[in-house]
C-alpha atoms as a PDB file:
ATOM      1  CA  UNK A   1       7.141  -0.234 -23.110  1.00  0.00           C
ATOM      2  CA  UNK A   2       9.020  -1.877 -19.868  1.00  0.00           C
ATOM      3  CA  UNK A   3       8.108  -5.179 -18.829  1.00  0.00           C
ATOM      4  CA  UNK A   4       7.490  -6.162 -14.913  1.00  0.00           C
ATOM      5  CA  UNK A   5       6.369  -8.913 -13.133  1.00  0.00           C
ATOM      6  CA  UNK A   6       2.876  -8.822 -11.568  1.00  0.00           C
ATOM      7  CA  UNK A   7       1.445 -11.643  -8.789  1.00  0.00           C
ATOM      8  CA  UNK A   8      -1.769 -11.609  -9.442  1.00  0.00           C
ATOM      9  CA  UNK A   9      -4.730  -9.035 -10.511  1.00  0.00           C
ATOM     10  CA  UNK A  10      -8.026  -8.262  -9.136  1.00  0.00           C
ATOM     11  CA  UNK A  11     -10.334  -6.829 -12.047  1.00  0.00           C
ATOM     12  CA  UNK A  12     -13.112  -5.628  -9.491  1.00  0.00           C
ATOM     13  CA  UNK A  13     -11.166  -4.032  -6.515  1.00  0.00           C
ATOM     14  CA  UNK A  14     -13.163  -1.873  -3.487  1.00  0.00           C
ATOM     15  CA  UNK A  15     -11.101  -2.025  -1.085  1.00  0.00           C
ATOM     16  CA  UNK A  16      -7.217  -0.688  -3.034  1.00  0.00           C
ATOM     17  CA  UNK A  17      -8.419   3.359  -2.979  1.00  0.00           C
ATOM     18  CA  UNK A  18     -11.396   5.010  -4.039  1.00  0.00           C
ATOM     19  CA  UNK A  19     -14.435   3.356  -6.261  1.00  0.00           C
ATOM     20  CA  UNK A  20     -13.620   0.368  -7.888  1.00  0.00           C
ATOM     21  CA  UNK A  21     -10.550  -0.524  -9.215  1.00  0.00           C
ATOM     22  CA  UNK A  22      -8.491  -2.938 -11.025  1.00  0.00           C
ATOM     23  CA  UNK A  23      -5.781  -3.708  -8.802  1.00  0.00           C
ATOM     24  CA  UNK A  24      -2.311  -4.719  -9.981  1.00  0.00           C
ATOM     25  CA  UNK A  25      -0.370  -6.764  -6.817  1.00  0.00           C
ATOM     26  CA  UNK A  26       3.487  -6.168  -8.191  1.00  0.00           C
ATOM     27  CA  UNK A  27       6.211  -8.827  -7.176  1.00  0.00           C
ATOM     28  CA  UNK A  28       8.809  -8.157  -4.898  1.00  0.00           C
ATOM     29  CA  UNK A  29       9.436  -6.600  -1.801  1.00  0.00           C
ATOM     30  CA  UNK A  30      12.192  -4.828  -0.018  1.00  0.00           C
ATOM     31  CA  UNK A  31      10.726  -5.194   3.436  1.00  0.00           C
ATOM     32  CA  UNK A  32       9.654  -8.172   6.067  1.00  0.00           C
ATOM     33  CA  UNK A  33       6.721  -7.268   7.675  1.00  0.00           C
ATOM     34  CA  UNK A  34       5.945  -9.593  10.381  1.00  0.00           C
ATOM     35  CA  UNK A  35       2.493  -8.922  10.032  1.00  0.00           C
ATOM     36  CA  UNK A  36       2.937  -9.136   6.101  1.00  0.00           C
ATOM     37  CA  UNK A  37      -0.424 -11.074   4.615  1.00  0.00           C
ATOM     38  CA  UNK A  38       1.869 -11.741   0.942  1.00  0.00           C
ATOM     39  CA  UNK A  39       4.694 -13.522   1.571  1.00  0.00           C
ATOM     40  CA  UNK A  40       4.247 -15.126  -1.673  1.00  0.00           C
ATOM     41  CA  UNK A  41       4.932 -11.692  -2.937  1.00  0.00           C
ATOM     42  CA  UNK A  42       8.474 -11.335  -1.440  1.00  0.00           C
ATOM     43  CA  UNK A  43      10.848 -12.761  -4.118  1.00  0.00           C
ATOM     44  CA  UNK A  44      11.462 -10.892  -6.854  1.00  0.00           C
ATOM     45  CA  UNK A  45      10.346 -13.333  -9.916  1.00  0.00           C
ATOM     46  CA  UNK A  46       8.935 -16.476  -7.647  1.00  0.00           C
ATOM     47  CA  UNK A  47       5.557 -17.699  -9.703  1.00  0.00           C
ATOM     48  CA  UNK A  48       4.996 -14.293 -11.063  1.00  0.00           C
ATOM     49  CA  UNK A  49       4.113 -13.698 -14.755  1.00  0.00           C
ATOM     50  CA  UNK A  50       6.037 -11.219 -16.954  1.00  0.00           C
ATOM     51  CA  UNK A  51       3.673  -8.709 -18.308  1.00  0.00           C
ATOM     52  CA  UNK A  52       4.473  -5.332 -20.473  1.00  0.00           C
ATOM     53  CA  UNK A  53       3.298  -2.163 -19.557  1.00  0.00           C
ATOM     54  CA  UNK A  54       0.641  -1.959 -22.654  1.00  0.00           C
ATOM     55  CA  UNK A  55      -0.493  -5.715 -21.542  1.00  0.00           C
ATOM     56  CA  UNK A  56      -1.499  -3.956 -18.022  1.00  0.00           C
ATOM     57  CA  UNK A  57      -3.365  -1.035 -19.255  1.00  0.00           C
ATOM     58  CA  UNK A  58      -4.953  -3.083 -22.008  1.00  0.00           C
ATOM     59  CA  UNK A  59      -6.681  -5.037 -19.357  1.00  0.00           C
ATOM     60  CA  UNK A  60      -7.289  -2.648 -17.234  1.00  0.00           C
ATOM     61  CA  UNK A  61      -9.417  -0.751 -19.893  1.00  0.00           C
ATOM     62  CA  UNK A  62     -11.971  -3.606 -20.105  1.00  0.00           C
ATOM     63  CA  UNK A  63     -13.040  -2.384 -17.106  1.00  0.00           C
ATOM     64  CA  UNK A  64     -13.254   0.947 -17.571  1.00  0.00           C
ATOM     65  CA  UNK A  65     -16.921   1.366 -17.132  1.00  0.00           C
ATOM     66  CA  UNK A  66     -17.139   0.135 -13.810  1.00  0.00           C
ATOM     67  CA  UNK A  67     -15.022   2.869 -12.556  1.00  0.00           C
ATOM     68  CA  UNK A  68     -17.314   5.699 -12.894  1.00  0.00           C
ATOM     69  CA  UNK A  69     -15.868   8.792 -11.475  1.00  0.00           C
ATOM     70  CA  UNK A  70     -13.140   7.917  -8.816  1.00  0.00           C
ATOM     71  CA  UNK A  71     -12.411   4.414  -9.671  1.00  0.00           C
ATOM     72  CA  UNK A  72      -9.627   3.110 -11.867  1.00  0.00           C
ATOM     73  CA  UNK A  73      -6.591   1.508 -11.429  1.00  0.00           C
ATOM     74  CA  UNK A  74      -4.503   0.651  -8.315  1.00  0.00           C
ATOM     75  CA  UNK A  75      -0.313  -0.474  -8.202  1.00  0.00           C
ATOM     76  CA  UNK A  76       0.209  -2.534  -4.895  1.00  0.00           C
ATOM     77  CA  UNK A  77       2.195  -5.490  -4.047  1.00  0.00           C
ATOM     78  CA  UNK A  78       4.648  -6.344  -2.921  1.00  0.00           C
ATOM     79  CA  UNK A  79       6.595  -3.009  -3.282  1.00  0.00           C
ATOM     80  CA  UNK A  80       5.376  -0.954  -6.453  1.00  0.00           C
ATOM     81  CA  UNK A  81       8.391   0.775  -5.993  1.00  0.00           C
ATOM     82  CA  UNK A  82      10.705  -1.811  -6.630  1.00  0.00           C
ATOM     83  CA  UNK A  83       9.520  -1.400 -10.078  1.00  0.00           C
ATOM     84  CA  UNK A  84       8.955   2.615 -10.759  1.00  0.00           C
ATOM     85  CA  UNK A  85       9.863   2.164 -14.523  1.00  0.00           C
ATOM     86  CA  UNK A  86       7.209  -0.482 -15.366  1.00  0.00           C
ATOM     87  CA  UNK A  87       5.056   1.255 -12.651  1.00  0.00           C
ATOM     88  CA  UNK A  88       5.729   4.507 -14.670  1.00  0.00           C
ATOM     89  CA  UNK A  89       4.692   3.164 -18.068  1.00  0.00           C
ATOM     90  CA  UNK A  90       1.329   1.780 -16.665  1.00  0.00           C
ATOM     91  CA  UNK A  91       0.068   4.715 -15.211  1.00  0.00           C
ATOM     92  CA  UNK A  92       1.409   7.550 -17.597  1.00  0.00           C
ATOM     93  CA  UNK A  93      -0.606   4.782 -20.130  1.00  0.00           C
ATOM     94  CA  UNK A  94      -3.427   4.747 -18.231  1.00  0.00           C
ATOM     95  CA  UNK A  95      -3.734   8.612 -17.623  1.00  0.00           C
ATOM     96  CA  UNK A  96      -3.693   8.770 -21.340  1.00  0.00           C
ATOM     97  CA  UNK A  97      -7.217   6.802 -21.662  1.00  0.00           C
ATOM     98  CA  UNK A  98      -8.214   8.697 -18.975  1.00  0.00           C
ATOM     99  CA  UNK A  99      -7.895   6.301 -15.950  1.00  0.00           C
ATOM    100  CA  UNK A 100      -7.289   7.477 -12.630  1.00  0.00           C
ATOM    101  CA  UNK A 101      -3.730   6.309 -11.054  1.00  0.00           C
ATOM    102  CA  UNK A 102      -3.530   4.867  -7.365  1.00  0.00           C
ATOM    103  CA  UNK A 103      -0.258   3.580  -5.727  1.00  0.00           C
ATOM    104  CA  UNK A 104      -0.609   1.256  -2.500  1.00  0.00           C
ATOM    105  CA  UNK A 105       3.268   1.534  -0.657  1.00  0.00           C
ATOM    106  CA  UNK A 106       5.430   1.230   2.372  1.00  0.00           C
ATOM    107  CA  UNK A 107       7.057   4.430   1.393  1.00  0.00           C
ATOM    108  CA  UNK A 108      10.354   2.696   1.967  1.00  0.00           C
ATOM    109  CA  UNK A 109      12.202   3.824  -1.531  1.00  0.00           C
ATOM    110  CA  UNK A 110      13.243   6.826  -2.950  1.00  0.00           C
ATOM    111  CA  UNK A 111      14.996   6.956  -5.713  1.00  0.00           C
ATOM    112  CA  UNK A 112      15.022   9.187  -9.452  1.00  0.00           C
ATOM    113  CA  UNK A 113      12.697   6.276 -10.944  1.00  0.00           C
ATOM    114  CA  UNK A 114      10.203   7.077  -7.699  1.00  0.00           C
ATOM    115  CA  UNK A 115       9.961  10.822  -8.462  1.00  0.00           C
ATOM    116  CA  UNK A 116       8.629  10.129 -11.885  1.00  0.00           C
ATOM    117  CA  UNK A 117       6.439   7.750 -10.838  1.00  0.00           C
ATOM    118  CA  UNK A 118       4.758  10.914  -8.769  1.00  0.00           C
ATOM    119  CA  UNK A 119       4.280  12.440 -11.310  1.00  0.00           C
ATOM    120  CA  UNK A 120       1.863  10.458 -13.011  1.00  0.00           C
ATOM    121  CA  UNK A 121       0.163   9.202  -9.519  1.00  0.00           C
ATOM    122  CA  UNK A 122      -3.286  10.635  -8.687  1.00  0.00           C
ATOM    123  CA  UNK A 123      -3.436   9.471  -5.008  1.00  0.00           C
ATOM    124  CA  UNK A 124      -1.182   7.200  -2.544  1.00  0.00           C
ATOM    125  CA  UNK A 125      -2.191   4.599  -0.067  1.00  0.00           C
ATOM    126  CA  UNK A 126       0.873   4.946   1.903  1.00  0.00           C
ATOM    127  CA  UNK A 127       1.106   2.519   4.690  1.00  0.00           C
ATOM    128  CA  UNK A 128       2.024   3.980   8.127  1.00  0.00           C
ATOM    129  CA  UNK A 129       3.084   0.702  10.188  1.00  0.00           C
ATOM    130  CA  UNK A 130       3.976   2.329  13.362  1.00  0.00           C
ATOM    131  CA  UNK A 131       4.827   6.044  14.793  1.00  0.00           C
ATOM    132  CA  UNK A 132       8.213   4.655  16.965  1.00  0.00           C
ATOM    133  CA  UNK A 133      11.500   3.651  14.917  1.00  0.00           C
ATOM    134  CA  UNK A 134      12.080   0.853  17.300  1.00  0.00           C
ATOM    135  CA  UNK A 135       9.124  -0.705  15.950  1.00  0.00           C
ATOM    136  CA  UNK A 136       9.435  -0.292  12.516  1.00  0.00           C
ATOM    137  CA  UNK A 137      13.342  -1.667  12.136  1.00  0.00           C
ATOM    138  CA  UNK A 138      12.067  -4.422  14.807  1.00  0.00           C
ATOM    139  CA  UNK A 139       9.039  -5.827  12.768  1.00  0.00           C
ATOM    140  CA  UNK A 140       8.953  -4.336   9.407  1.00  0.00           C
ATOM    141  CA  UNK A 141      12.875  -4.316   8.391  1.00  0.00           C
ATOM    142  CA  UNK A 142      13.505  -0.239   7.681  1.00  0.00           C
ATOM    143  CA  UNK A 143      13.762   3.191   9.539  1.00  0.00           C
ATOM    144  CA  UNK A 144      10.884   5.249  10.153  1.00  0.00           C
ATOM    145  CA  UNK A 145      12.585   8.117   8.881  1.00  0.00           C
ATOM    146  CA  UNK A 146      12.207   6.509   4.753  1.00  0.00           C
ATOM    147  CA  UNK A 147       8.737   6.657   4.687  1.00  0.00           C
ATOM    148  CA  UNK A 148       8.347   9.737   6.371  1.00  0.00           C
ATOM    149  CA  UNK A 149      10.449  11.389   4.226  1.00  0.00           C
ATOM    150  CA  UNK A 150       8.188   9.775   1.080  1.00  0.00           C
ATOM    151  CA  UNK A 151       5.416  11.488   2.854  1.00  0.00           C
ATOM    152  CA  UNK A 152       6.892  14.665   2.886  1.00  0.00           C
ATOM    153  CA  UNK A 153       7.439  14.721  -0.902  1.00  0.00           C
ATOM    154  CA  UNK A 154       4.053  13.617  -1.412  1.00  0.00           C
ATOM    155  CA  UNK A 155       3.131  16.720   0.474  1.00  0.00           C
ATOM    156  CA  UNK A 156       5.713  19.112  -1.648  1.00  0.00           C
ATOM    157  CA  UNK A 157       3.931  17.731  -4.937  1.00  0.00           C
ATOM    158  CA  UNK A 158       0.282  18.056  -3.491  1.00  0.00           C
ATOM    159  CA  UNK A 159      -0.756  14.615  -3.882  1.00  0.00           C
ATOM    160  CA  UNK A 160      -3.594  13.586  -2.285  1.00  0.00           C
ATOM    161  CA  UNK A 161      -2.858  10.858   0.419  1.00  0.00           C
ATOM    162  CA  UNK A 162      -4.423   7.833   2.696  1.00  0.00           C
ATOM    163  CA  UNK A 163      -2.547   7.126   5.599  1.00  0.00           C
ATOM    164  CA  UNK A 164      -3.161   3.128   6.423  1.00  0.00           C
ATOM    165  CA  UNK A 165      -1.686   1.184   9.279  1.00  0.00           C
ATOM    166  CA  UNK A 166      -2.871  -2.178  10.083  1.00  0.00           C
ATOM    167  CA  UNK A 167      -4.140  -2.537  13.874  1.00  0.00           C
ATOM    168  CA  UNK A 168      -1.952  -5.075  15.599  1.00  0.00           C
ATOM    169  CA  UNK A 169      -3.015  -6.002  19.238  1.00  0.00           C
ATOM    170  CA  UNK A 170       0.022  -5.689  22.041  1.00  0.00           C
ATOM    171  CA  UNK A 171       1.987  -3.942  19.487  1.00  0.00           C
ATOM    172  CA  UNK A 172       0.333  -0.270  17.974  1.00  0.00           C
ATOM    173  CA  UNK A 173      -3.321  -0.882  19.195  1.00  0.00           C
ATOM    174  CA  UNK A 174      -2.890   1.900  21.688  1.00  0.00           C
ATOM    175  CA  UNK A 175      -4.075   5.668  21.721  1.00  0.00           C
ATOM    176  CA  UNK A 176      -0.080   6.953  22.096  1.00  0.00           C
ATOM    177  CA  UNK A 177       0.260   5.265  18.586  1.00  0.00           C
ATOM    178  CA  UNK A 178      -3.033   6.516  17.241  1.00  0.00           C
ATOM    179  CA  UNK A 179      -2.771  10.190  18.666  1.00  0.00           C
ATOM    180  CA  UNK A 180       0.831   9.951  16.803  1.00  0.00           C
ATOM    181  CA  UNK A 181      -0.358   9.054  13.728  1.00  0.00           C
ATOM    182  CA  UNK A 182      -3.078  11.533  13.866  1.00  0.00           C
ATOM    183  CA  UNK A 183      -0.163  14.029  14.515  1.00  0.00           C
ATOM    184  CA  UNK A 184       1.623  12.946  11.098  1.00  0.00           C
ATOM    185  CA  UNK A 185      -1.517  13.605   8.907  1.00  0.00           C
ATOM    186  CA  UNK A 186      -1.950  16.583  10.620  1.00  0.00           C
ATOM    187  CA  UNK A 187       1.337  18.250   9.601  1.00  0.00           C
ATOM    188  CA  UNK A 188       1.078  17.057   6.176  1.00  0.00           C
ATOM    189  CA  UNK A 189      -1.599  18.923   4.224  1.00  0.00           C
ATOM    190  CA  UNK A 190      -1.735  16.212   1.191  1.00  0.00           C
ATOM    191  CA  UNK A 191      -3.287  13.487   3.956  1.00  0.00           C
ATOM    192  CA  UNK A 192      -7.344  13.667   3.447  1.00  0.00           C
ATOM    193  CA  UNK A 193      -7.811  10.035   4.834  1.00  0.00           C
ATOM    194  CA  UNK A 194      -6.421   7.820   7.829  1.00  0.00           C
ATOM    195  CA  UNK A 195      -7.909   3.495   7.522  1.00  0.00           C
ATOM    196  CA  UNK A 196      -6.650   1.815  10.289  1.00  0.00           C
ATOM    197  CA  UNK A 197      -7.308  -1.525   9.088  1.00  0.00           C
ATOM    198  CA  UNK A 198      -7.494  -4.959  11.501  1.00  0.00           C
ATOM    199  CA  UNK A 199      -4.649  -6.959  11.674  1.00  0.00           C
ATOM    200  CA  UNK A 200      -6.042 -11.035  10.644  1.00  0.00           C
ATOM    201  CA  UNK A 201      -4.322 -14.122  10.062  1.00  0.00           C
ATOM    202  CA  UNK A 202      -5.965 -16.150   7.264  1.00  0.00           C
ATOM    203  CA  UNK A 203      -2.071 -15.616   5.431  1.00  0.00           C
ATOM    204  CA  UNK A 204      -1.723 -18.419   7.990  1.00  0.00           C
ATOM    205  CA  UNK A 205      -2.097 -20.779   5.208  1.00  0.00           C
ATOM    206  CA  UNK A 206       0.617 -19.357   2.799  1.00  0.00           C
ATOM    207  CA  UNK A 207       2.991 -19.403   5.671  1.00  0.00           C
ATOM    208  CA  UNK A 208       2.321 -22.785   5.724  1.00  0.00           C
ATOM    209  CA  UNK A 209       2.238 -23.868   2.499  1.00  0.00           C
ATOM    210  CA  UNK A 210       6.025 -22.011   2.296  1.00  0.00           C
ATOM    211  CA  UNK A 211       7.041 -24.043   5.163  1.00  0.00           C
ATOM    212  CA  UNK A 212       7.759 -20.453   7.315  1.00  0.00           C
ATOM    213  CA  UNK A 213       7.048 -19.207  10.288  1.00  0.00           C
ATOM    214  CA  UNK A 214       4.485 -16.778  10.682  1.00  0.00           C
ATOM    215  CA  UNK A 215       5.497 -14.120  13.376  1.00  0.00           C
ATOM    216  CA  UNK A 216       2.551 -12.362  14.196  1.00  0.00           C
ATOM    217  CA  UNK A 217       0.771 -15.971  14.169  1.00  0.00           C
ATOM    218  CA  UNK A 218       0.126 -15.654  17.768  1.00  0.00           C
ATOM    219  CA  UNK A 219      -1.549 -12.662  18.079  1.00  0.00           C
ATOM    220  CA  UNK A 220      -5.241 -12.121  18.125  1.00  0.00           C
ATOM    221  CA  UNK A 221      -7.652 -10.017  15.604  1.00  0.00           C
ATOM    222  CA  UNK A 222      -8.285  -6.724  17.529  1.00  0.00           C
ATOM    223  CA  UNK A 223     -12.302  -6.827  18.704  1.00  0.00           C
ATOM    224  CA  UNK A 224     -14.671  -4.300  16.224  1.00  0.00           C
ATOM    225  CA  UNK A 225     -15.044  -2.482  19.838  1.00  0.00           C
ATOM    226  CA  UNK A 226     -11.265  -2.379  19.967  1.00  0.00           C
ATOM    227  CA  UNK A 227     -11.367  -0.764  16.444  1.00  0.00           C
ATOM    228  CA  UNK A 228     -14.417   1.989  16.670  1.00  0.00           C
ATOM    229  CA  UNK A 229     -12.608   3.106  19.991  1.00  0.00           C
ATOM    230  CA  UNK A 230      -9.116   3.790  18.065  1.00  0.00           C
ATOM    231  CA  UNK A 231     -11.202   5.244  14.898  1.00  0.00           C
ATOM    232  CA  UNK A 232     -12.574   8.098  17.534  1.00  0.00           C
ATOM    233  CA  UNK A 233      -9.155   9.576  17.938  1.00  0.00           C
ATOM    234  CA  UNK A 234      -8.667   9.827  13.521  1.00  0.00           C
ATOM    235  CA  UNK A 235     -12.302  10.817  13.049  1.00  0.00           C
ATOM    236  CA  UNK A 236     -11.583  13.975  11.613  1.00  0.00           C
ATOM    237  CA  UNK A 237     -10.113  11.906   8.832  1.00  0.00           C
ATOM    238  CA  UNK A 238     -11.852   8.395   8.660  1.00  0.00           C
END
C-alpha cells in the first residue's frame, strides 16, 4: 500500500460528517486561507508522521464499534487531495471492512488520482468559502470556478454532499452570500446538507507560535443571533 503523511488523528470525531468518526487531518495544502485554523498543516512534510495506508485503516478499525450506522472514517487536512493515492488506499481499505468513507475538501484539485478517489468516497464535506471569485482568489488563493467544477462531478457520480462555509463577519456574513450559496445546492441534486460554521480565532496561538501573521486576526466571531438569522435562509438544508 502507498504511504502519506498524516498531522494528527482524532479517534472520536462528531463534528468531520455524520456519527462519529475517526478523523484523519492529511498534511499539506495547496491553498492560503486567510481564515485557515491549520497553518501547521500547510507544508507538505513539516512535523508530520509517515504512515501506510494499512497503518490508517488498522487504527481506524479499533474503533469500529463506536460508529454504529453512519459513523466511520473521515480524510481532512490540509488538502486530502494532495494525496488521492494514499487517500485512495485508505478508503477502498476501509470499504472493505465495511467502514463508511468521508472526505472533508476545498474542492480545489482535479486530477485522474481525484476521480478514483470518488469512487470509493461515500459522502463529501466540500467547503464552499465564498459565492464571488473576487473573494475566493483574494483570501483563499484559487478561482471559484475549481471547486465548482468538483461539485459538479460530485453531482454526475451521485455522491451525497455537505456544503460548509465558515461565517466570516464583514466578509460573507451577508444574505447576498447566503441566498447564493443556497442557489448552488439547489442546482446540484447530490447537496442534502448546508453547515455554515462560525468563523473563531483560537488558531491565534499557532500563528504565533510560527511567528506569522494571522489575517483574519482582527475580525470578530459572528454573534449566535448573527448565525440563527443566516441559518433561516439554508433551512431547507440545515
Amino acid at each position: 500500500m502507498s504511504k502519506g503523511y498524516i498531522h494528527s488523528i482524532q479517534s472520536l470525531g462528531t463534528v468531520d460528517g455524520p456519527g462519529v468518526r475517526f478523523v484523519a487531518f492529511l498534511q499539506g495544502c495547496n491553498l492560503r486561507c486567510k481564515c485557515c485554523h491549520n497553518p501547521d498543516t500547510w507544508v507538505r512534510v513539516g512535523d508530520a508522521k509517515e504512515f501506510t495506508a494499512e497503518e490508517v485503516v488498522n487504527k481506524a478499525v479499533r474503533f469500529k464499534e463506536y460508529f454504529k450506522d453512519n459513523g466511520g472514517i473521515t480524510l481532512s487536512g490540509g488538502e486530502p487531495l494532495l494525496q488521492a493515492k494514499f487517500a485512495t488506499d485508505i478508503f477502498t481499505s476501509a470499504k472493505e471492512k465495511g467502514i463508511n468513507t468521508c472526505l472533508d475538501t476545498s474542492g480545489s484539485v482535479i486530477n485522474e488520482n481525484v476521480l478514483s478517489l470518488l469512487q470509493v468516497t461515500d459522502r463529501v464535506l466540500l467547503d464552499i468559502k465564498y459565492t464571488e471569485d473576487a473573494l475566493y482568489k483574494e483570501n483563499a488563493g484559487c478561482s471559484m470556478e475549481i471547486p465548482l467544477e468538483f461539485l459538479r462531478i460530485l453531482n454526475n457520480m451521485n455522491i451525497p454532499t455537505t456544503l460548509r462555509q465558515v461565517i466570516i463577519p464583514t466578509v460573507n456574513d451577508n444574505e447576498e452570500n447566503i441566498t447564493k450559496l443556497y442557489d448552488i445546492a439547489k442546482n446540484h441534486n447530490c447537496v442534502d446538507k448546508i453547515e455554515l460554521l462560525p468563523f473563531h480565532k483560537i488558531c491565534q496561538t499557532k500563528y504565533d507560535a510560527m511567528n506569522i501573521t494571522f489575517p483574519f486576526g482582527n475580525l470578530p466571531t459572528p454573534t449566535k443571533e448573527k448565525m440563527d438569522f443566516l441559518k433561516t435562509f439554508v433551512k431547507e438544508y440545515v
